[in-house]
C-alpha atoms as a PDB file:
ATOM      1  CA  UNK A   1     -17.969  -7.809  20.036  1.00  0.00           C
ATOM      2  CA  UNK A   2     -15.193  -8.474  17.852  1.00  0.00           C
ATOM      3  CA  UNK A   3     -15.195 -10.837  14.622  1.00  0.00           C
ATOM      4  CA  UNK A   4     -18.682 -12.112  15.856  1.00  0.00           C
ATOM      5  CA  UNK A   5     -20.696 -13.282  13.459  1.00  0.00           C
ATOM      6  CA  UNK A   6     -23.453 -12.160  14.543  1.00  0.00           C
ATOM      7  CA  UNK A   7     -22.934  -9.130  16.802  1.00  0.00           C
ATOM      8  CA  UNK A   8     -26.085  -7.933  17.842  1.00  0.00           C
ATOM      9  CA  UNK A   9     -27.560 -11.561  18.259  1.00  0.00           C
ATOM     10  CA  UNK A  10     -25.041 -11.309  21.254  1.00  0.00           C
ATOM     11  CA  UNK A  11     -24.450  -8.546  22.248  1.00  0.00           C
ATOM     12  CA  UNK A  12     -28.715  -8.453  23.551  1.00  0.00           C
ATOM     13  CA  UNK A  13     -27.906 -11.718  25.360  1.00  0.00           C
ATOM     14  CA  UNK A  14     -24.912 -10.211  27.108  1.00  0.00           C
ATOM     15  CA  UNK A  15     -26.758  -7.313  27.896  1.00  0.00           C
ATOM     16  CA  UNK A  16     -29.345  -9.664  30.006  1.00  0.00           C
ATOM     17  CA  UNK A  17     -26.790 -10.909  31.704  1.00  0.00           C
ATOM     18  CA  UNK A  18     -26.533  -7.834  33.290  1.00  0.00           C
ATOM     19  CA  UNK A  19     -22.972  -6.530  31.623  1.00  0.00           C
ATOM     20  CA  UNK A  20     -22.177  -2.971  32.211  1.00  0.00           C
ATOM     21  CA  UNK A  21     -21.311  -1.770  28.994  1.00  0.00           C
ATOM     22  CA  UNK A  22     -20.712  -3.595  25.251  1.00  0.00           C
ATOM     23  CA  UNK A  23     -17.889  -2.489  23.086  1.00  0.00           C
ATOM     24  CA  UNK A  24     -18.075  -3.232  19.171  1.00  0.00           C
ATOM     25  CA  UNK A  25     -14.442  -3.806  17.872  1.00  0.00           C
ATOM     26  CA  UNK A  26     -13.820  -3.493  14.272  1.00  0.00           C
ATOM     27  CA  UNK A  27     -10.596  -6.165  13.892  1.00  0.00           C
ATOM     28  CA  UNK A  28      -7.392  -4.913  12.228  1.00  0.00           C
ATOM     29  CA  UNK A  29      -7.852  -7.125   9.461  1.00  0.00           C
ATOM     30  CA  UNK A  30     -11.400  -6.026   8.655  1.00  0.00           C
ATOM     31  CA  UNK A  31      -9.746  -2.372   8.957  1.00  0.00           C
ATOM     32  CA  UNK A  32      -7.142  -3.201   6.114  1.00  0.00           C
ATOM     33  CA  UNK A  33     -10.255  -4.571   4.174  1.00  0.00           C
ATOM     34  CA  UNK A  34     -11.704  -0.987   4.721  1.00  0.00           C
ATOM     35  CA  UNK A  35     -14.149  -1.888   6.888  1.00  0.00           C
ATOM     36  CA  UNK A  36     -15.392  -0.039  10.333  1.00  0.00           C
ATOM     37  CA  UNK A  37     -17.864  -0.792  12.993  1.00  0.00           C
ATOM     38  CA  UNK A  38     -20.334   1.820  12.467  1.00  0.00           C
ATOM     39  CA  UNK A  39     -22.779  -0.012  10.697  1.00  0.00           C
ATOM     40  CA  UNK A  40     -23.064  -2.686  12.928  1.00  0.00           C
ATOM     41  CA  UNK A  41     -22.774  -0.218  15.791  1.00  0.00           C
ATOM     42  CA  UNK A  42     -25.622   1.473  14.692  1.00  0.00           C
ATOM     43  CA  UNK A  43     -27.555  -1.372  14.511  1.00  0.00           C
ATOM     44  CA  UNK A  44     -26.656  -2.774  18.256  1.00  0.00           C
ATOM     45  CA  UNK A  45     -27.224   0.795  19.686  1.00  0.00           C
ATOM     46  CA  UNK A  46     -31.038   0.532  18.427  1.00  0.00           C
ATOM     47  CA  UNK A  47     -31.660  -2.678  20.826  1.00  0.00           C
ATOM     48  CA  UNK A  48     -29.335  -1.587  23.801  1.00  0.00           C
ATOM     49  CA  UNK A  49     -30.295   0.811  27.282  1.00  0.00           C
ATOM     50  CA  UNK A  50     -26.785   0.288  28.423  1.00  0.00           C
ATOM     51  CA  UNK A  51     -23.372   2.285  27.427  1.00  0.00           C
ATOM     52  CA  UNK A  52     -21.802   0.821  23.943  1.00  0.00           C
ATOM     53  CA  UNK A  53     -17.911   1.070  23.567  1.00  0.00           C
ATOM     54  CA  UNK A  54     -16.600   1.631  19.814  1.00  0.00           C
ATOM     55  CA  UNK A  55     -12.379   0.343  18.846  1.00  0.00           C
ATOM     56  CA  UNK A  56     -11.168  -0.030  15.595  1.00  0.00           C
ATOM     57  CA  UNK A  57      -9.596   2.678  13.450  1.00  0.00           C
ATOM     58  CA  UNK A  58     -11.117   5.818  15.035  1.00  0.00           C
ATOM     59  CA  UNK A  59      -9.347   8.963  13.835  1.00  0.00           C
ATOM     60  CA  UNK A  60     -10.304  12.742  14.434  1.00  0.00           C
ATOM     61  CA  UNK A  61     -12.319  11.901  10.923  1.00  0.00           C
ATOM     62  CA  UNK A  62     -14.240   9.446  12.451  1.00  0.00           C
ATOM     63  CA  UNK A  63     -14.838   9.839  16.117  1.00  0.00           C
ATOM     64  CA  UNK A  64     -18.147  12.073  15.440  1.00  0.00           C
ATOM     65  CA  UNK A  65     -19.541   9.216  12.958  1.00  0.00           C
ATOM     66  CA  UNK A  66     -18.704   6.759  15.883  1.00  0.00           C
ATOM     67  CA  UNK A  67     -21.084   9.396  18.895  1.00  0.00           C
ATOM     68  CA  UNK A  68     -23.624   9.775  15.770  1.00  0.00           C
ATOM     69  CA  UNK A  69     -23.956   5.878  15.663  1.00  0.00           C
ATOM     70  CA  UNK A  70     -24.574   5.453  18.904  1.00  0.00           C
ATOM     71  CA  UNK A  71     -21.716   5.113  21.282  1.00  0.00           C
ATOM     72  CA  UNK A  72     -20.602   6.670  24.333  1.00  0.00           C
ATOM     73  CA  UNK A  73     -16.938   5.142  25.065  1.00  0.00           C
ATOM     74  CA  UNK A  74     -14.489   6.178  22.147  1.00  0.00           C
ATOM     75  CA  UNK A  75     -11.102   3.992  22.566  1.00  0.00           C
ATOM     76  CA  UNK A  76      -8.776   5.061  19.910  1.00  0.00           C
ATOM     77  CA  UNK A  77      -5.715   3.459  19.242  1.00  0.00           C
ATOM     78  CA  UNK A  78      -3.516   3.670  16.512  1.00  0.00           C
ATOM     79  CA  UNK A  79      -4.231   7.811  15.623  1.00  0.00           C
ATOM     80  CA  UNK A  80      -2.994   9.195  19.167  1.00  0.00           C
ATOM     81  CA  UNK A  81       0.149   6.422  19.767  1.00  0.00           C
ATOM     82  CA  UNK A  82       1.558   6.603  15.994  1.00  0.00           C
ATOM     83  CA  UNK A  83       1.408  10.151  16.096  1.00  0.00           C
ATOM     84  CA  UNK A  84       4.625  12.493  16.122  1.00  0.00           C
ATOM     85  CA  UNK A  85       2.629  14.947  18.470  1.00  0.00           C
ATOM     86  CA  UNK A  86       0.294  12.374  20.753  1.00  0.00           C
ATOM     87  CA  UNK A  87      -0.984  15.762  22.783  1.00  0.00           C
ATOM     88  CA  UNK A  88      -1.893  17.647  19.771  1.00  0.00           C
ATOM     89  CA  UNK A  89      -3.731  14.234  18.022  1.00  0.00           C
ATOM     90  CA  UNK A  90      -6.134  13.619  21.491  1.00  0.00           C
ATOM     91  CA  UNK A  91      -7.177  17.124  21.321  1.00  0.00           C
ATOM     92  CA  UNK A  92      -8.289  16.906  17.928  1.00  0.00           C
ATOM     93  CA  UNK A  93     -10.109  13.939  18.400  1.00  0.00           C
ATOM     94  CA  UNK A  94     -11.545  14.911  22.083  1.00  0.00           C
ATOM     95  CA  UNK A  95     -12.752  18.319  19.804  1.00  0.00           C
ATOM     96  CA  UNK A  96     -13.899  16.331  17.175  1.00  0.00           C
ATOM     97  CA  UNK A  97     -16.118  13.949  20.082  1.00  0.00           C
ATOM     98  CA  UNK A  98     -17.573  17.111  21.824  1.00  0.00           C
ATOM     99  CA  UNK A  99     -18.154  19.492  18.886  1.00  0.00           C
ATOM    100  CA  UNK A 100     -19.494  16.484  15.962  1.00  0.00           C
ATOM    101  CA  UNK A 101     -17.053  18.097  13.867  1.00  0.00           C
ATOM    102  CA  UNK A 102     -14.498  15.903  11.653  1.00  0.00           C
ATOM    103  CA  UNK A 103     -11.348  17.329  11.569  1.00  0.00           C
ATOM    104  CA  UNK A 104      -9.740  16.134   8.645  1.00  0.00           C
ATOM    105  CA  UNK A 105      -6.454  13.916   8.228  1.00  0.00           C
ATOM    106  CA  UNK A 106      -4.553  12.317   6.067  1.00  0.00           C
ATOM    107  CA  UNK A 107      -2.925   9.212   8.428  1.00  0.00           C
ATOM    108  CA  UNK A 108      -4.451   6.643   9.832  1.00  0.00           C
ATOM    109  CA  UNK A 109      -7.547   5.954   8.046  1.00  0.00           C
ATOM    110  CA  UNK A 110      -7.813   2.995   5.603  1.00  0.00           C
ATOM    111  CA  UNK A 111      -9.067   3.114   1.922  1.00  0.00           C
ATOM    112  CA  UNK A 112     -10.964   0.914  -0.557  1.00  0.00           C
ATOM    113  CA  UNK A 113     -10.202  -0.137  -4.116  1.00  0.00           C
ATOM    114  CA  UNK A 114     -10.691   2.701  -5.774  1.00  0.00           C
ATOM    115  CA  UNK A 115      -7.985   4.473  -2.809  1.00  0.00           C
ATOM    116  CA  UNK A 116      -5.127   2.183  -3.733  1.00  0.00           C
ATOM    117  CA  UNK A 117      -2.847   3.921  -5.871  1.00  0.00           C
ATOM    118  CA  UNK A 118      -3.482   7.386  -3.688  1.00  0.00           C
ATOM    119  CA  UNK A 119      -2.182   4.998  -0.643  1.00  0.00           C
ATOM    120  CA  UNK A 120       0.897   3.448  -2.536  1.00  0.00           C
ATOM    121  CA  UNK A 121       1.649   7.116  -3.563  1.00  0.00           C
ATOM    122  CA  UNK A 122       2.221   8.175   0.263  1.00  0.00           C
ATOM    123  CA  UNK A 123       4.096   4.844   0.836  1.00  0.00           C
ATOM    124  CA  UNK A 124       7.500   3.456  -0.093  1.00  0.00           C
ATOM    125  CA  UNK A 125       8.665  -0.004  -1.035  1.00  0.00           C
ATOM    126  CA  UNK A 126      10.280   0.150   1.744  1.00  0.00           C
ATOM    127  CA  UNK A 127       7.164   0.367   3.695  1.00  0.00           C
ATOM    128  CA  UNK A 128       5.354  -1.667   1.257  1.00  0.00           C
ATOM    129  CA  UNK A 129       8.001  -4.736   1.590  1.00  0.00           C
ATOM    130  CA  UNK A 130       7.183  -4.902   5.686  1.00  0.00           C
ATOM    131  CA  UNK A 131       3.655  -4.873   5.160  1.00  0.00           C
ATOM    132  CA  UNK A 132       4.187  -8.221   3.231  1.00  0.00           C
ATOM    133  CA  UNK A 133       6.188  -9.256   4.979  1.00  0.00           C
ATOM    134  CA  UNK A 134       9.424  -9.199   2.547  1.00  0.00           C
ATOM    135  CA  UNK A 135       7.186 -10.917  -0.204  1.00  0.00           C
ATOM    136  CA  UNK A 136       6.474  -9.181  -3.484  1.00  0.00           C
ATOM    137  CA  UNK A 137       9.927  -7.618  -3.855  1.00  0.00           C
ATOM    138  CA  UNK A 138      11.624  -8.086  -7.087  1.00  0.00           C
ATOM    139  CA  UNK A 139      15.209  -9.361  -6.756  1.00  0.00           C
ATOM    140  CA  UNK A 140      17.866  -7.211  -8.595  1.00  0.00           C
ATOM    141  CA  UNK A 141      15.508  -5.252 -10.231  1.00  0.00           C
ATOM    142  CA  UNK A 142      16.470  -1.197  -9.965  1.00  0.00           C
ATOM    143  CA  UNK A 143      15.590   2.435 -10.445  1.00  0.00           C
ATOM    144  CA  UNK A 144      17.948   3.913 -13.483  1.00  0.00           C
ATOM    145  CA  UNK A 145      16.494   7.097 -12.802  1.00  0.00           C
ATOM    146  CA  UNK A 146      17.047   7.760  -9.511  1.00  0.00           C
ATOM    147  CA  UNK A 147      14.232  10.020  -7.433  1.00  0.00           C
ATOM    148  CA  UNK A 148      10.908   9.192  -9.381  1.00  0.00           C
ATOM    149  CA  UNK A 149       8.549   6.964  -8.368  1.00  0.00           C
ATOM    150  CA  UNK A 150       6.490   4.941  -9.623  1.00  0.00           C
ATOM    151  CA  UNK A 151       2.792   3.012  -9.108  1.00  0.00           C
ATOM    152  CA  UNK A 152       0.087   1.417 -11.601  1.00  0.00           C
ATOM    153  CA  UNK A 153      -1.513  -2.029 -12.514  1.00  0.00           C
ATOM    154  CA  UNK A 154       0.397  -4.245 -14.279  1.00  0.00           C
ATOM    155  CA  UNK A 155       0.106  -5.061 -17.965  1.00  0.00           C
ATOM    156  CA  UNK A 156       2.467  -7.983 -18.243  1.00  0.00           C
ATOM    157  CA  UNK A 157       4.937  -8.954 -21.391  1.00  0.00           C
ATOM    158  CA  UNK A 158       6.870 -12.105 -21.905  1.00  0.00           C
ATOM    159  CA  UNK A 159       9.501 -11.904 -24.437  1.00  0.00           C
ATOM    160  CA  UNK A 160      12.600 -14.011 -25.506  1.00  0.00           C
ATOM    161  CA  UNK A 161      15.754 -12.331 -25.037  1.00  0.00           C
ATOM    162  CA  UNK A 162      16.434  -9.284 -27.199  1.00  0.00           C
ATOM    163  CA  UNK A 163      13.132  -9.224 -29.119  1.00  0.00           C
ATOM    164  CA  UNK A 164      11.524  -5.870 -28.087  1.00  0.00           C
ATOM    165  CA  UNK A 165       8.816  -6.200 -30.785  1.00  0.00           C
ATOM    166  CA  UNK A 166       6.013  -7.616 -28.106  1.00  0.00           C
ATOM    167  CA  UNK A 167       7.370  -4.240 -25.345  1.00  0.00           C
ATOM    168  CA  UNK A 168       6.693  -2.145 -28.146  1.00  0.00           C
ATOM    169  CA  UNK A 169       3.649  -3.770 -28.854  1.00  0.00           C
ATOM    170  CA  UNK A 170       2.406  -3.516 -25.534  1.00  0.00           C
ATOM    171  CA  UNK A 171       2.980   0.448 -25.605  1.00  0.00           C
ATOM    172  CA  UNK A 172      -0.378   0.179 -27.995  1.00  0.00           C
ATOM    173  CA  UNK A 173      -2.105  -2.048 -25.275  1.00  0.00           C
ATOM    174  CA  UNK A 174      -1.393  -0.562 -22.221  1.00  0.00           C
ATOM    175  CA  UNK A 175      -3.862   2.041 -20.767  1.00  0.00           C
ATOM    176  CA  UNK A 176      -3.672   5.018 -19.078  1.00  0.00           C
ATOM    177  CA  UNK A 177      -1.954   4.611 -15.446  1.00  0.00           C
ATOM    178  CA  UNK A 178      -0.612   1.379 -16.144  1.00  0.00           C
ATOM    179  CA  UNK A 179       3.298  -0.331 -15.523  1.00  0.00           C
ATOM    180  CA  UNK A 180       4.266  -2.263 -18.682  1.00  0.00           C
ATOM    181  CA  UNK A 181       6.196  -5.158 -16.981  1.00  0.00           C
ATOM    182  CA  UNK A 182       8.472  -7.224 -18.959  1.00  0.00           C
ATOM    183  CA  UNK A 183      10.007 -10.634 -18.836  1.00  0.00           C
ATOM    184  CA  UNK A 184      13.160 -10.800 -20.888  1.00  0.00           C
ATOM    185  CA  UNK A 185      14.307 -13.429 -19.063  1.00  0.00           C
ATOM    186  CA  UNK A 186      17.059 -11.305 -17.228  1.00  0.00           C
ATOM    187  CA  UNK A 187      19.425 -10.979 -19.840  1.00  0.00           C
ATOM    188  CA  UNK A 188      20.731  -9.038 -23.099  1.00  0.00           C
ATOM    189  CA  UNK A 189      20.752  -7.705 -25.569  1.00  0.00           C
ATOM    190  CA  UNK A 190      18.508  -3.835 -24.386  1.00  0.00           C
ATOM    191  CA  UNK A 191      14.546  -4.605 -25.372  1.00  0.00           C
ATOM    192  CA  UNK A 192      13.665  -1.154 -24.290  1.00  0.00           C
ATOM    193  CA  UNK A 193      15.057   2.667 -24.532  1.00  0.00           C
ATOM    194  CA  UNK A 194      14.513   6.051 -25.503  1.00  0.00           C
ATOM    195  CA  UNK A 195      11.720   5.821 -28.284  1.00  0.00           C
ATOM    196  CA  UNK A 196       9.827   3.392 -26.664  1.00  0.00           C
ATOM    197  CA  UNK A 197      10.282   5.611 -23.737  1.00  0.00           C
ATOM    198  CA  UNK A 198       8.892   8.333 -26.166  1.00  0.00           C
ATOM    199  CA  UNK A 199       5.504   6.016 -26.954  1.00  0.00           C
ATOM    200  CA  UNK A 200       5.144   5.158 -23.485  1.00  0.00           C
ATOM    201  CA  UNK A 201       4.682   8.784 -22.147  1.00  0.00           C
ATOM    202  CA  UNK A 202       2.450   9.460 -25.004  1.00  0.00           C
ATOM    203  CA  UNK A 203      -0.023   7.140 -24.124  1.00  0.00           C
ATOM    204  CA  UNK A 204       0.254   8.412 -20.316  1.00  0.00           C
ATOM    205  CA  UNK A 205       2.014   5.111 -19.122  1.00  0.00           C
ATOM    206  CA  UNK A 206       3.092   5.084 -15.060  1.00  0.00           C
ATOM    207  CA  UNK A 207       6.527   3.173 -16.032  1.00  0.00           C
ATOM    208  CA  UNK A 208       8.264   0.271 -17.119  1.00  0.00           C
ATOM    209  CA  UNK A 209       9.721  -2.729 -15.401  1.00  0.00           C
ATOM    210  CA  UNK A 210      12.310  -4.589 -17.315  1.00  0.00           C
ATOM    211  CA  UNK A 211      13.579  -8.709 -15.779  1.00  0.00           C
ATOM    212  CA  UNK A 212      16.339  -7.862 -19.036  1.00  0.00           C
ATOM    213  CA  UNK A 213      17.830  -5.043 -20.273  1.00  0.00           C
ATOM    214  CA  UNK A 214      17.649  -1.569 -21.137  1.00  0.00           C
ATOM    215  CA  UNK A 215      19.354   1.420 -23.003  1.00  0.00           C
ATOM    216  CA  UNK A 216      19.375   5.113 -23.679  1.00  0.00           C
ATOM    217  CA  UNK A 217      19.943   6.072 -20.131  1.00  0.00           C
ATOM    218  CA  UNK A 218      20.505   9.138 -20.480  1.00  0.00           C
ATOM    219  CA  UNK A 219      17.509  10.366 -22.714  1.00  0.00           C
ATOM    220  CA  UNK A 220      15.096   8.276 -20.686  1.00  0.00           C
ATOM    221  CA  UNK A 221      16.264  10.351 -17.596  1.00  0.00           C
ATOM    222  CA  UNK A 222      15.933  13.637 -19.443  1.00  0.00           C
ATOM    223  CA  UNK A 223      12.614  12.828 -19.764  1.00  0.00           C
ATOM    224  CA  UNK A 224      11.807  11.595 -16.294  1.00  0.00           C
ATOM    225  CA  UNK A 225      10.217   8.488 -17.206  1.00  0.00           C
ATOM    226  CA  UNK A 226      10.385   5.705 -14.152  1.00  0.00           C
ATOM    227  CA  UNK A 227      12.232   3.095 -15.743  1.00  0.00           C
ATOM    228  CA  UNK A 228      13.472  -0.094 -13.175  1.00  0.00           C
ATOM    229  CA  UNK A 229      15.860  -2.577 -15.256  1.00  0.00           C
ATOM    230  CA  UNK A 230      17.808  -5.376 -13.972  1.00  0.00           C
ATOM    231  CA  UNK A 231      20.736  -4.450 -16.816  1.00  0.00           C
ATOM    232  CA  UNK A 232      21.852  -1.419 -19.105  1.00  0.00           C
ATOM    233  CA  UNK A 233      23.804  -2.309 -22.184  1.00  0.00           C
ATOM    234  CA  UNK A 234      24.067  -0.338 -25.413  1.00  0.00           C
ATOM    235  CA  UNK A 235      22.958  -3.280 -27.650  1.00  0.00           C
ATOM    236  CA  UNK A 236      19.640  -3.656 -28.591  1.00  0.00           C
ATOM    237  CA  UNK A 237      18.042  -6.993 -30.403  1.00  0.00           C
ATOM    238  CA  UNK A 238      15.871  -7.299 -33.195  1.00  0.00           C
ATOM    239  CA  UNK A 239      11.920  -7.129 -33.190  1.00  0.00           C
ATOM    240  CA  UNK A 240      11.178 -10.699 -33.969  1.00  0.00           C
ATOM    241  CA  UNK A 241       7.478 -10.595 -32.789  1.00  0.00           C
ATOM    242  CA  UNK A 242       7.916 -13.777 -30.572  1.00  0.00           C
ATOM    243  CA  UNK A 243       6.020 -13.785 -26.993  1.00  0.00           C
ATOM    244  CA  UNK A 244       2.792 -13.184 -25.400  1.00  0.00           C
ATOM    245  CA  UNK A 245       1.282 -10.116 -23.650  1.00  0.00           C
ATOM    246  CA  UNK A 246      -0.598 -10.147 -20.633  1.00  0.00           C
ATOM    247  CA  UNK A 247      -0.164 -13.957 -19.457  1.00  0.00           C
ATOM    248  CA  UNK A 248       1.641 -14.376 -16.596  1.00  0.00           C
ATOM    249  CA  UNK A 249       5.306 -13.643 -16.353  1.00  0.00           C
ATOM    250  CA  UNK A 250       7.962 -14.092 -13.849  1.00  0.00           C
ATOM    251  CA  UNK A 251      10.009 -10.659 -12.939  1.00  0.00           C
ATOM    252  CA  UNK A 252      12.742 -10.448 -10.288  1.00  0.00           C
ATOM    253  CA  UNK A 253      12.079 -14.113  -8.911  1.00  0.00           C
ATOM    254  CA  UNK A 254       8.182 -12.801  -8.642  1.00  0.00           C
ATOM    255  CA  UNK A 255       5.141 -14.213 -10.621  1.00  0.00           C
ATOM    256  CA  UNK A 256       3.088 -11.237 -11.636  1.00  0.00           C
ATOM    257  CA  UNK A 257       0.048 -10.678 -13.311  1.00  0.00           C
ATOM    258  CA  UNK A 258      -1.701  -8.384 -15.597  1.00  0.00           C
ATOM    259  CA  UNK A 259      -3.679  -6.495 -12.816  1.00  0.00           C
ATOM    260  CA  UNK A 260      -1.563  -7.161  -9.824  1.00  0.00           C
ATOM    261  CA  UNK A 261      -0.097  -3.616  -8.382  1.00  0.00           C
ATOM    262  CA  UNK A 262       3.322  -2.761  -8.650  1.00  0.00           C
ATOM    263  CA  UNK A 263       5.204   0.095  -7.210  1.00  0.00           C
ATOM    264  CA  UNK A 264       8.803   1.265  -7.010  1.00  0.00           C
ATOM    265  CA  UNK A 265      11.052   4.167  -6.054  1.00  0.00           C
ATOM    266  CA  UNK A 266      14.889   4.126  -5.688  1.00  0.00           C
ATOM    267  CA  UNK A 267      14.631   0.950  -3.483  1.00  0.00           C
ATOM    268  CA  UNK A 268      13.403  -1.039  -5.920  1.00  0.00           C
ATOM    269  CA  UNK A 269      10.097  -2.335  -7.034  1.00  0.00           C
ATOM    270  CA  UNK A 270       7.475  -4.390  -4.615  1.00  0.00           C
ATOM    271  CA  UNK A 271       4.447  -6.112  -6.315  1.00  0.00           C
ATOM    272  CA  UNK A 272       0.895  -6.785  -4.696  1.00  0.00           C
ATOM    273  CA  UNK A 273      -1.095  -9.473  -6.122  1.00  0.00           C
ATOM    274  CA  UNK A 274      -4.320  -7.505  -7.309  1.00  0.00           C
ATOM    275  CA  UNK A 275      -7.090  -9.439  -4.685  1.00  0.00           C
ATOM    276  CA  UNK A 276      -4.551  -8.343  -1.934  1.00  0.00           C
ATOM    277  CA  UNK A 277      -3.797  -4.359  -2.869  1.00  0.00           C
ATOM    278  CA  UNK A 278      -6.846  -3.028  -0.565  1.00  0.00           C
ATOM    279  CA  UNK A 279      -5.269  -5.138   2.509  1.00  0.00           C
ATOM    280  CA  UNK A 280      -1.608  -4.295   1.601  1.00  0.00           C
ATOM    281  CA  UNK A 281      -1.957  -1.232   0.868  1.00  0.00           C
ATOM    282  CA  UNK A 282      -3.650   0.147   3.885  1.00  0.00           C
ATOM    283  CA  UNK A 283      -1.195  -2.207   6.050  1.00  0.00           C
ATOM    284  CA  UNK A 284       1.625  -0.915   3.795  1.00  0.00           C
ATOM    285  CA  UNK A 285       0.040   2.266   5.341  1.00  0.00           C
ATOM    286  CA  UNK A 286       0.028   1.665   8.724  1.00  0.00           C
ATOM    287  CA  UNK A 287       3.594   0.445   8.645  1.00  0.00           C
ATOM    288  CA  UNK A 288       4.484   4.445   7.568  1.00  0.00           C
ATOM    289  CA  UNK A 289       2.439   5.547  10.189  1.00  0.00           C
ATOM    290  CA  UNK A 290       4.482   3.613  12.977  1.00  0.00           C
ATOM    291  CA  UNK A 291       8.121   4.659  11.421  1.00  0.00           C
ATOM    292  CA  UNK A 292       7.011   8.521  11.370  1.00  0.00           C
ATOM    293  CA  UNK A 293       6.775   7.720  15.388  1.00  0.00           C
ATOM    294  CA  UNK A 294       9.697   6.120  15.649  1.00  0.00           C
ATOM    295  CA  UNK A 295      11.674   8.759  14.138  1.00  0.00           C
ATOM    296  CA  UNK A 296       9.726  11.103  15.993  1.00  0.00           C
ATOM    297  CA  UNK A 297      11.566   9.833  19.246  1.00  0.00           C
ATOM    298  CA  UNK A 298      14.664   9.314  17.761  1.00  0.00           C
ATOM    299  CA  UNK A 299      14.939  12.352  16.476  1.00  0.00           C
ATOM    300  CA  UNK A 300      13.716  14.133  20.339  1.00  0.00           C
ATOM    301  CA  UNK A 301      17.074  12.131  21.749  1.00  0.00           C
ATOM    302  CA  UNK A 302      16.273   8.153  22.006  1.00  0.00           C
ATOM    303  CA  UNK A 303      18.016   5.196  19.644  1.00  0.00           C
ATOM    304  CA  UNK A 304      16.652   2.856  17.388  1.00  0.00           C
ATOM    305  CA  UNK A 305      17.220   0.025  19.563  1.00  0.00           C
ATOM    306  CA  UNK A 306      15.526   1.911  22.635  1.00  0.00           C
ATOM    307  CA  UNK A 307      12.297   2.783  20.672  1.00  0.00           C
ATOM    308  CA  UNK A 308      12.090  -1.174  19.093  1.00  0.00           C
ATOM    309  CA  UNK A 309      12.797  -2.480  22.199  1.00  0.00           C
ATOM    310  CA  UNK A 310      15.166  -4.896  20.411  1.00  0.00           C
ATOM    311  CA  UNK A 311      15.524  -8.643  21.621  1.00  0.00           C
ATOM    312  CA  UNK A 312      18.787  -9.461  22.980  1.00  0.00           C
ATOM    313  CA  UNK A 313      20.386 -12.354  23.382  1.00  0.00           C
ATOM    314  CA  UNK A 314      23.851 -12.136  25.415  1.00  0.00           C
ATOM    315  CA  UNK A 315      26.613 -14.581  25.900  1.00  0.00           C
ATOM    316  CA  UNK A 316      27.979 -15.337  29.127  1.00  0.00           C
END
């Protein structure tokens, strides 16, 4: 029963058919939507005699919700094979089956909207650049203050080159948690440094991201304040007052919008278009989740190559 429309509809015709047991799969992609099968689990289970299977996300979290709702097979994936300790994860989970006790964890379970910048907090861009499959990441654009990161919505500024007076503006507009990102058209002279950087953690601001320049290097990383720039110069322009604030701008060869996601670290920024961050997020998640694995084994003795099983092509 997976990506059936209508689940139980079938799954009672199956089950006069004489099948031995249904299973009710939640889908990966309804699992990066934050979805699970319990609901409509719960609701098969009422009209079935025979055993019901549950896939689908099941953690050590989960697994009692999944016996409560009425099933008797639990297949979990993802929480025993992308763990670093697969023995320790399977007893969790087999305690958590027996006893109806959730034993808490903090991988491989998916989150909703209001879970998206605790997710991008565990992840990197790195991580978050897979998951979209190298879209989203903004081309020359980099950390000059190397070790913070950095997540938030975006409130977007289009300026003309030089002319800070719409950045400094936006300081005023932007709320609490949010990235001021600003399209200075990837050039000269500086449109942002150390008291704007001064306004901006005033008013609780997550960063800045700067298609131009900035200045003040120095202060701004004395006050560890994630700035990403595509330029640092010493010259600054003059506050003209020409531009727009939160239209859409274009930022590292990325169009962004006020609202999309954007987070960065000392790879570089990544941006997720805001009716995408609940899917990316969580995949951006999952991605993590496979790499601590990985380095898991490669770290007990085996290669990259060997635990990727890499494609080769020889010549002969």
């Amino acid at each position: 029963m997976i990506a059936i429309k209508d689940a139980k509809k079938r799954a009672i015709e199956v089950a006069g058919l004489g099948v031995d047991y249904v299973g009710v799969h939640c889908s990966i992609d309804d699992q990066m939507a934050a979805k699970n099968p319990f609901n409509e689990l719960r609701d098969i289970a009422k009209h079935l005699s025979i055993p019901i299977a549950v896939a689908g996300g099941i953690n050590s979290e989960t697994a009692p919700d999944a016996v409560k709702a009425g099933a008797s097979i639990i297949i979990v994936g993802g929480a025993i094979n992308k763990s670093k300790d697969a023995k320790k994860a399977t007893e969790e989970i087999m305690h958590s089956i027996v006893k109806l006790q959730k034993i808490k964890t903090d991988l491989f379970k998916r989150g909703a909207e209001k879970d998206i910048a605790k997710i991008l907090m565990k992840v990197s861009a790195s991580n978050l650049s897979d998951a979209m499959h190298r879209q989203g990441a903004l081309k020359d654009i980099i950390s000059v203050n190397p070790g913070l990161k950095m997540c938030g919505q975006a409130l977007t500024v289009r300026t003309y080159p030089g002319d800070w007076a719409k950045p400094v503006e936006a300081i005023d507009k932007a709320l609490k948690g949010q990235v001021i990102v600003i399209d200075a058209g990837g050039v000269g002279p500086a449109i942002w440094g150390e008291l704007a950087t001064h306004g901006a953690i005033q008013k609780k601001i997550a960063g800045v991201v700067i298609d131009g320049a900035i200045r003040d290097i120095k202060e701004i990383r004395a006050l560890k304040f994630p700035a990403f720039a595509k330029i640092i110069s010493p010259s600054a322009g003059e506050p003209k007052g020409f531009g727009e604030i939160g239209v859409s701008v274009n930022a590292g060869g990325v169009k962004i919008f006020s609202g999309d996601w954007v987070l960065g670290d000392d790879d570089g920024v990544v941006v997720i278009p805001k009716d995408k961050a609940v899917e990316f997020a969580n995949r951006a998640m999952s991605v993590m989740e496979t790499e601590n694995r990985l380095r898991k084994e490669i770290d007990e003795g085996s290669t990259l190559s060997k635990v990727t099983e890499l494609l080769k092509w020889e010549k002969r």
